[in-house]
C-alpha atoms as a PDB file:
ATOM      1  CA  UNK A   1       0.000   0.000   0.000  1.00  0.00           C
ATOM      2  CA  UNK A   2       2.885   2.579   1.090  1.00  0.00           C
ATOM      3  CA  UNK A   3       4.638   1.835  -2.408  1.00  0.00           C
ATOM      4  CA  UNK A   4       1.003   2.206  -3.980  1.00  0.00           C
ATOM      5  CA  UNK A   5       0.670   5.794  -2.387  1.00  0.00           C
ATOM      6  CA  UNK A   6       3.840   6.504  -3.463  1.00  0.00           C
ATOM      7  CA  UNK A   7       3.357   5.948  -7.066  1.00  0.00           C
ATOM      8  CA  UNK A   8      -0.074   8.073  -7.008  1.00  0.00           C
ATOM      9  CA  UNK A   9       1.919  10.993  -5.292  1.00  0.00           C
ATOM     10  CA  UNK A  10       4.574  10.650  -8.300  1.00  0.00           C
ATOM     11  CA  UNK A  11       2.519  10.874 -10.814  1.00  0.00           C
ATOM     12  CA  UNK A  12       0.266  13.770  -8.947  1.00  0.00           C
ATOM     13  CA  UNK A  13       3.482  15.660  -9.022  1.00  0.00           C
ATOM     14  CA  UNK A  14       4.740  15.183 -12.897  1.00  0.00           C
ATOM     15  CA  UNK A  15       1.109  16.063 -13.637  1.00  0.00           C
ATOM     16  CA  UNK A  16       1.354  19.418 -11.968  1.00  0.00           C
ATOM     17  CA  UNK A  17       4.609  20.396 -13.091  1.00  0.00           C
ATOM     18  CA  UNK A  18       4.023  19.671 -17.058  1.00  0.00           C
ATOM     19  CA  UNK A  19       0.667  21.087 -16.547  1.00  0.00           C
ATOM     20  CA  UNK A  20       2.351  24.478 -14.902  1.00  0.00           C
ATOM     21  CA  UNK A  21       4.548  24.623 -17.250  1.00  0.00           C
ATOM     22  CA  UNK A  22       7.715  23.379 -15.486  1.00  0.00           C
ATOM     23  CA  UNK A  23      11.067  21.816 -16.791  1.00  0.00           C
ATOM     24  CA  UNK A  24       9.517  19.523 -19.336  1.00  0.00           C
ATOM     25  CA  UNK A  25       8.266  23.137 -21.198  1.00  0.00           C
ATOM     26  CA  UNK A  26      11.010  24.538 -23.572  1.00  0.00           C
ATOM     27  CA  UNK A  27      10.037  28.386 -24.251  1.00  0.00           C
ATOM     28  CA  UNK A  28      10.466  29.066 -27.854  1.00  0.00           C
ATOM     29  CA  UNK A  29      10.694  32.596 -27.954  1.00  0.00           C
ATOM     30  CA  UNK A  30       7.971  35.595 -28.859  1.00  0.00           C
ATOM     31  CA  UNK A  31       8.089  38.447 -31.172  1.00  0.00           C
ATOM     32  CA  UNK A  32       9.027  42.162 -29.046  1.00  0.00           C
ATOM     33  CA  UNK A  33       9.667  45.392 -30.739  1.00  0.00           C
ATOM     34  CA  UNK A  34      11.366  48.627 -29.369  1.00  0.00           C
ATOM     35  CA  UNK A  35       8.671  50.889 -28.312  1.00  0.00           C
ATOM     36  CA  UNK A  36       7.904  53.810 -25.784  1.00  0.00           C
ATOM     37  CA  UNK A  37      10.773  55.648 -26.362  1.00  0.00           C
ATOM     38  CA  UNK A  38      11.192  59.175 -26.101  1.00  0.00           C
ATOM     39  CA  UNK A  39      11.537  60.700 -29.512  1.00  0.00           C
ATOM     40  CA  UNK A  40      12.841  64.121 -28.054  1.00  0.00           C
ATOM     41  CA  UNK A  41      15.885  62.140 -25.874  1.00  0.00           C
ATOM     42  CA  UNK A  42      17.744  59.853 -27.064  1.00  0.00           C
ATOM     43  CA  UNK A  43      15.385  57.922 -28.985  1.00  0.00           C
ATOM     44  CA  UNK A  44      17.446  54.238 -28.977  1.00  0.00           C
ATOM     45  CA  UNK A  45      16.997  51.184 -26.899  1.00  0.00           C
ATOM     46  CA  UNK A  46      21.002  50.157 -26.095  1.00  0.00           C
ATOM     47  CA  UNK A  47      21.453  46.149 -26.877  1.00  0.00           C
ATOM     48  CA  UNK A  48      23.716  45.275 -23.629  1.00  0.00           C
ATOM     49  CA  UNK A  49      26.430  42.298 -23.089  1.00  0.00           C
ATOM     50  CA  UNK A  50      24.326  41.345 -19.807  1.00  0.00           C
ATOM     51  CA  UNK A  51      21.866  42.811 -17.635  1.00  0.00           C
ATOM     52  CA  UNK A  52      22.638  45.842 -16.817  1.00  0.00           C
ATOM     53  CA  UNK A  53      23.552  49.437 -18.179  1.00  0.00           C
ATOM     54  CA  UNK A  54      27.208  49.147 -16.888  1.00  0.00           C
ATOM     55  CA  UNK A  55      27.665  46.947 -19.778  1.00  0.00           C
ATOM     56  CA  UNK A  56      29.100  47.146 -22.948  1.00  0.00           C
ATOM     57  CA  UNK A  57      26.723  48.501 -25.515  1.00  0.00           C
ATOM     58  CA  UNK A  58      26.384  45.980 -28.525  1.00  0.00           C
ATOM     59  CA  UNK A  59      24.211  48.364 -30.452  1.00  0.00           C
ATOM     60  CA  UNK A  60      21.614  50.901 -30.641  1.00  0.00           C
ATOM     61  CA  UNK A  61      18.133  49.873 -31.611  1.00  0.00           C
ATOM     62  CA  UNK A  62      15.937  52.296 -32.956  1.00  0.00           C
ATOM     63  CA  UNK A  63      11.949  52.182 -32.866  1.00  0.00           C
ATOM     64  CA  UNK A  64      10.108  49.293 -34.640  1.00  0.00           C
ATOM     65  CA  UNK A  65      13.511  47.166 -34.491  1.00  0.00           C
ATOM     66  CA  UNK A  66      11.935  43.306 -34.195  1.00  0.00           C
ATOM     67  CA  UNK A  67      13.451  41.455 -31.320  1.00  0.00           C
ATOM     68  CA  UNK A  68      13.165  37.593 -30.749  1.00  0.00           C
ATOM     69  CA  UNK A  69      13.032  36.626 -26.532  1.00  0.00           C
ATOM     70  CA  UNK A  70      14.690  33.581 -25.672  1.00  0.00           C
ATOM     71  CA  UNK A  71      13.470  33.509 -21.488  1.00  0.00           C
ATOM     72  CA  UNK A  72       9.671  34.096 -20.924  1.00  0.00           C
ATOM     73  CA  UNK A  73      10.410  36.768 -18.219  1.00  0.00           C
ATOM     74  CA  UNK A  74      12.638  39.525 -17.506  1.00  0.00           C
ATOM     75  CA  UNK A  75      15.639  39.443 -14.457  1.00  0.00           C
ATOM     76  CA  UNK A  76      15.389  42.516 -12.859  1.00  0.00           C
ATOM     77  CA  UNK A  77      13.716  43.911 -15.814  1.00  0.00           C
ATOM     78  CA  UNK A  78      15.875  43.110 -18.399  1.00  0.00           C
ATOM     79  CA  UNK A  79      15.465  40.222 -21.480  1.00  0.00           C
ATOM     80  CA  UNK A  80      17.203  38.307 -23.263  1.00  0.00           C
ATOM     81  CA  UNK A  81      16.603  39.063 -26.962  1.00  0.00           C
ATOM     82  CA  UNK A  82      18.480  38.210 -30.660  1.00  0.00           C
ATOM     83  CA  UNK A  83      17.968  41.023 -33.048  1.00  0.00           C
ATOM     84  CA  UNK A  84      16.057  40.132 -36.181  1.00  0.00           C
ATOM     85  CA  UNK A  85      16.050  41.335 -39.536  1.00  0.00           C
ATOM     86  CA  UNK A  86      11.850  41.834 -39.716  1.00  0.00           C
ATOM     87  CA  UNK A  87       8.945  40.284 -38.234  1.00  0.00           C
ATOM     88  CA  UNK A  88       9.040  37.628 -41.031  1.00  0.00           C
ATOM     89  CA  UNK A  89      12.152  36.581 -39.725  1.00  0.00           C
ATOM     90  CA  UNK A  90      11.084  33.176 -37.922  1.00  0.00           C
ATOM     91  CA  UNK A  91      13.374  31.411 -34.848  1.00  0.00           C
ATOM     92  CA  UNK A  92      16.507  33.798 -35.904  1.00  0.00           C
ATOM     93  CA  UNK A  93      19.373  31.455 -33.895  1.00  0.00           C
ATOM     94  CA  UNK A  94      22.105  33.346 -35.544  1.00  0.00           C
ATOM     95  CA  UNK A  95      21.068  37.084 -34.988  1.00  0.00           C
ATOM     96  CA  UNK A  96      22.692  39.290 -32.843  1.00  0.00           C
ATOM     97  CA  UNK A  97      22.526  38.607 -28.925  1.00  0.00           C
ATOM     98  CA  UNK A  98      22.090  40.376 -25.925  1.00  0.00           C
ATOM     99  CA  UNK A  99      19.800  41.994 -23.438  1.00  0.00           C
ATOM    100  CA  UNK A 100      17.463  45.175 -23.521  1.00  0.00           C
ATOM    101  CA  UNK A 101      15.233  46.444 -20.505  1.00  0.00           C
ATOM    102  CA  UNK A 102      12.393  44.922 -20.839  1.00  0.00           C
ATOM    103  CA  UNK A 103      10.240  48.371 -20.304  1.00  0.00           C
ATOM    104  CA  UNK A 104      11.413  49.422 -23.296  1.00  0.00           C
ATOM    105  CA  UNK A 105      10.166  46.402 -26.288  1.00  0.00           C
ATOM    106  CA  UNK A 106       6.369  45.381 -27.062  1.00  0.00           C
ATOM    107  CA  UNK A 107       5.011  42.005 -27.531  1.00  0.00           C
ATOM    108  CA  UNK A 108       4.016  41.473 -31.584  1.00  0.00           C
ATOM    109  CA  UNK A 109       0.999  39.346 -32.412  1.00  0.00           C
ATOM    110  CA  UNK A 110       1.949  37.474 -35.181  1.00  0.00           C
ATOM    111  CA  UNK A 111      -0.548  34.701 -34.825  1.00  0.00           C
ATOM    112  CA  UNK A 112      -2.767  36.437 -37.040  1.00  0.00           C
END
């Protein structure tokens, strides 16, 4: 019986974590693009070497630049994104990497 209850509370617990979308979930990115800047500053979203703005800027993104995620949530506000050429351009693995603050890009819709 005690190996019985074991197996139940096993199974109970790979149930919850697929269905919460634990280890067994790969993200596979989502479509961002730089947004809510201020046209009358600088008017560029800086691509950083890690998370934070002590780092080395990669490049400077301007409004409507398409960014791919590759983590489904910010650390301490800032993503990890590869640059893409346009919206078209699906699961870009060989784009430019780096990280952006994550107040700064807008999800994209492309299911449509």
């Amino acid at each position: 019986m005690k190996n019985l209850v074991s197996a139940v509370c096993a199974t109970v617990a790979i149930a919850a974590t697929m269905l919460a979308g634990g280890p067994g979930v790969a993200y596979d990115g989502e479509v961002y693009t730089v947004c809510k800047l201020d046209p009358r500053g600088d008017n560029y979203l800086s691509l950083r070497s890690c998370r934070s703005s002590r780092c080395a800027e990669k490049r400077r993104l301007r409004p409507g630049q398409f960014v791919w995620t590759e983590e489904p949530f910010s650390e301490g506000g800032w993503r990890a994104v590869i640059l893409m050429k346009d919206v078209n351009d699906w699961h870009p693995r060989n784009g430019l990497r780096g990280f952006v603050y994550e107040r700064y890009i807008c999800y994209v819709d492309v299911s449509r």
